[in-house]
Protein backbone atom coordinates (compact mmCIF):
# COMPACT_ATOMS: atom_id res chain seq x y z
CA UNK A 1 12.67 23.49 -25.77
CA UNK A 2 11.85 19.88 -25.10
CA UNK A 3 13.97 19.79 -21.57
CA UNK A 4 11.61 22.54 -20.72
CA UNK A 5 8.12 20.61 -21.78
CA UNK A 6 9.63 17.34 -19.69
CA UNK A 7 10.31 19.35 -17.17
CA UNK A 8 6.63 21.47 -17.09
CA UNK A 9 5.34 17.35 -17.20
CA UNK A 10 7.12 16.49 -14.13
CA UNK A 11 6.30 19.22 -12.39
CA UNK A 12 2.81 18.91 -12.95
CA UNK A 13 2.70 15.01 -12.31
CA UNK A 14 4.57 15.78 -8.90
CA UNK A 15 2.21 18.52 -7.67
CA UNK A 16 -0.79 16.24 -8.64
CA UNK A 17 0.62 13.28 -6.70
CA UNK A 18 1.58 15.83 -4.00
CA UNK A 19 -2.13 16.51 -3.78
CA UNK A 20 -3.89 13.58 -4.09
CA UNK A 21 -1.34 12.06 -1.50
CA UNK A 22 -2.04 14.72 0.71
CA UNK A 23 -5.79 14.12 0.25
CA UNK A 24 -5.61 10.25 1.04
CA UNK A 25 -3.26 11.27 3.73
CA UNK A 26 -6.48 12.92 5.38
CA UNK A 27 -8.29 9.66 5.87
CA UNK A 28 -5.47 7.68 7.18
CA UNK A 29 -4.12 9.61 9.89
CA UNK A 30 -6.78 12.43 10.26
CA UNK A 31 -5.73 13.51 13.90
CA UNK A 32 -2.22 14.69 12.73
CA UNK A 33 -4.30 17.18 10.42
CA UNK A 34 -7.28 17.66 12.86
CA UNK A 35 -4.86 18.93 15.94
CA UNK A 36 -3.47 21.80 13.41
CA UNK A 37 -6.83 23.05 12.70
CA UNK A 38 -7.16 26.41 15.11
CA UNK A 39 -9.17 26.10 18.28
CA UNK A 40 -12.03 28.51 16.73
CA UNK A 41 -12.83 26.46 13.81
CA UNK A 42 -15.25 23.88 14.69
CA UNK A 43 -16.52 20.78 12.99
CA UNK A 44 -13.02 19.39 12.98
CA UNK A 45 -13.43 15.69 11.53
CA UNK A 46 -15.51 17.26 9.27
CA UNK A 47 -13.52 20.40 8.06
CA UNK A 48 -10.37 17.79 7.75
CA UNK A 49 -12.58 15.18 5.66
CA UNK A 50 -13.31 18.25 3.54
CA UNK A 51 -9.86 19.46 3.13
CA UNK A 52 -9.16 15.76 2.05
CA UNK A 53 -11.65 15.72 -0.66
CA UNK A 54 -10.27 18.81 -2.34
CA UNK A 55 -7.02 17.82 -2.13
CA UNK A 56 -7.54 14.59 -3.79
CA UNK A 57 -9.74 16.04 -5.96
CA UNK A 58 -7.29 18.76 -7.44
CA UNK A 59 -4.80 16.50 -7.63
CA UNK A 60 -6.42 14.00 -9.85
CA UNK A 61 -8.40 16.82 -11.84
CA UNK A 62 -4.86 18.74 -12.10
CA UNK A 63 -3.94 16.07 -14.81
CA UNK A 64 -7.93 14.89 -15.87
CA UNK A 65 -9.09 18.73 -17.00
CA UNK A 66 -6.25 20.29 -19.26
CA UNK A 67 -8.73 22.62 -20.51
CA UNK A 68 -9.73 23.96 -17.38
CA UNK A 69 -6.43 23.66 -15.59
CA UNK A 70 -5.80 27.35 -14.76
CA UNK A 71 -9.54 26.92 -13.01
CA UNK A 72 -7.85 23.81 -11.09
CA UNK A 73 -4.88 25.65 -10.00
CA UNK A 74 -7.00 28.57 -9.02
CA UNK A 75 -8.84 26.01 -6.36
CA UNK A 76 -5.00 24.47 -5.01
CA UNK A 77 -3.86 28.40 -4.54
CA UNK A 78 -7.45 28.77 -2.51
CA UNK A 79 -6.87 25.88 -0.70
CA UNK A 80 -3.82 26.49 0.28
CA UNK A 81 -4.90 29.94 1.92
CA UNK A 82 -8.09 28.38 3.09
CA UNK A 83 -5.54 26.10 4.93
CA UNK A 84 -2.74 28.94 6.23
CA UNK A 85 -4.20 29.42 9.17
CA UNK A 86 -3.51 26.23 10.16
CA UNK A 87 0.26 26.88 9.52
CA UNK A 88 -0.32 30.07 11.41
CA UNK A 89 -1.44 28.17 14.78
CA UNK A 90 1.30 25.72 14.38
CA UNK A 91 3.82 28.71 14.45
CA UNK A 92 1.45 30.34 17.40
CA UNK A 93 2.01 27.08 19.04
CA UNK A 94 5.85 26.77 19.05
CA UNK A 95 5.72 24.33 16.46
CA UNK A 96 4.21 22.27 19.20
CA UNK A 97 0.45 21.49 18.84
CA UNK A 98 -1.36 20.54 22.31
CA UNK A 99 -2.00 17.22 22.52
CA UNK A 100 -0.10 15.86 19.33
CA UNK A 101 3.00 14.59 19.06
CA UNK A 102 4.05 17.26 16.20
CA UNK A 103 6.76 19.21 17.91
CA UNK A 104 9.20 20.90 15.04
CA UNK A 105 11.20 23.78 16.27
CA UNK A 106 10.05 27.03 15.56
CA UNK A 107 12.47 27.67 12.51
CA UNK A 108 10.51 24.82 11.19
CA UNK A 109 6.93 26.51 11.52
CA UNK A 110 8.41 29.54 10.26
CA UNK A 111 9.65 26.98 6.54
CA UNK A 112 6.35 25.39 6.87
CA UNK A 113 4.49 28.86 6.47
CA UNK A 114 7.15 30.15 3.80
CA UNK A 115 6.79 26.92 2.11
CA UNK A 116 2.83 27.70 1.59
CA UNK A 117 4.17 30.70 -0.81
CA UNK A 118 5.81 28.71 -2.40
CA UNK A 119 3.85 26.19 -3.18
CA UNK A 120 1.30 28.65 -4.96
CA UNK A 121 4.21 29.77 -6.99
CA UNK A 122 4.60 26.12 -8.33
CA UNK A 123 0.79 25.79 -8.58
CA UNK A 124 0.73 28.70 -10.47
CA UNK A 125 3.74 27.74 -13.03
CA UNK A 126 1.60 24.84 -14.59
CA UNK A 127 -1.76 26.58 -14.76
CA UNK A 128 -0.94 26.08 -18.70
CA UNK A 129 0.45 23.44 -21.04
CA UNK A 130 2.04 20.30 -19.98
């Protein structure tokens, strides 16, 4: 029983630095997230500054709002579909986005989208306790 609590801890702890990372991450090297965003959303700078908020946001309120965390976790799994299209275009791309240096092989786009599932399957395993 208490292996299990630890282990519900560090899994939440890890998926909130995961986040917040990923949020900061957003302001220090924007264009890596900016050339992933699709050619028909515009505002770019401004969609990724956005995503970066939210990110950072959830993160740090994944551990602040215990209460409300199922609310919290609801906002990571609707970010992280808000964000699949982005995963989408990588994978339309070839894993190679046009004027980045972000070439993975296509296998890799292909994790990268599974990966996305999977990561609102972890999201959704803390939504309580911890």
């Amino acid at each position: 029983m208490k292996t299990k609590m630890i282990f519900k801890k560090v899994s939440l702890w890890l998926q909130a630095l995961l986040y917040t990372g990923a949020g900061i991450n957003h302001f220090i090297n924007p264009d890596s997230y900016i050339a992933m965003i699709p050619p028909y959303i515009p505002f770019k700078t401004e969609v990724n500054m956005l995503v970066g908020i939210i990110e950072l946001s959830l993160g740090i309120l994944l551990i602040l709002l215990k209460k409300q965390r199922k609310l919290v976790v609801l906002g990571i799994i609707m970010l992280l579909i808000a964000v699949f299209p982005a995963h989408v275009y990588h994978l339309q791309m070839g894993g190679n986005i046009p004027g980045f240096d972000l070439v993975i092989p296509v296998w890799g786009a292909w994790i990268r989208i599974f990966l996305q599932f999977l990561l609102i399957a972890w999201a959704w395993s803390v939504r309580k306790g911890a």
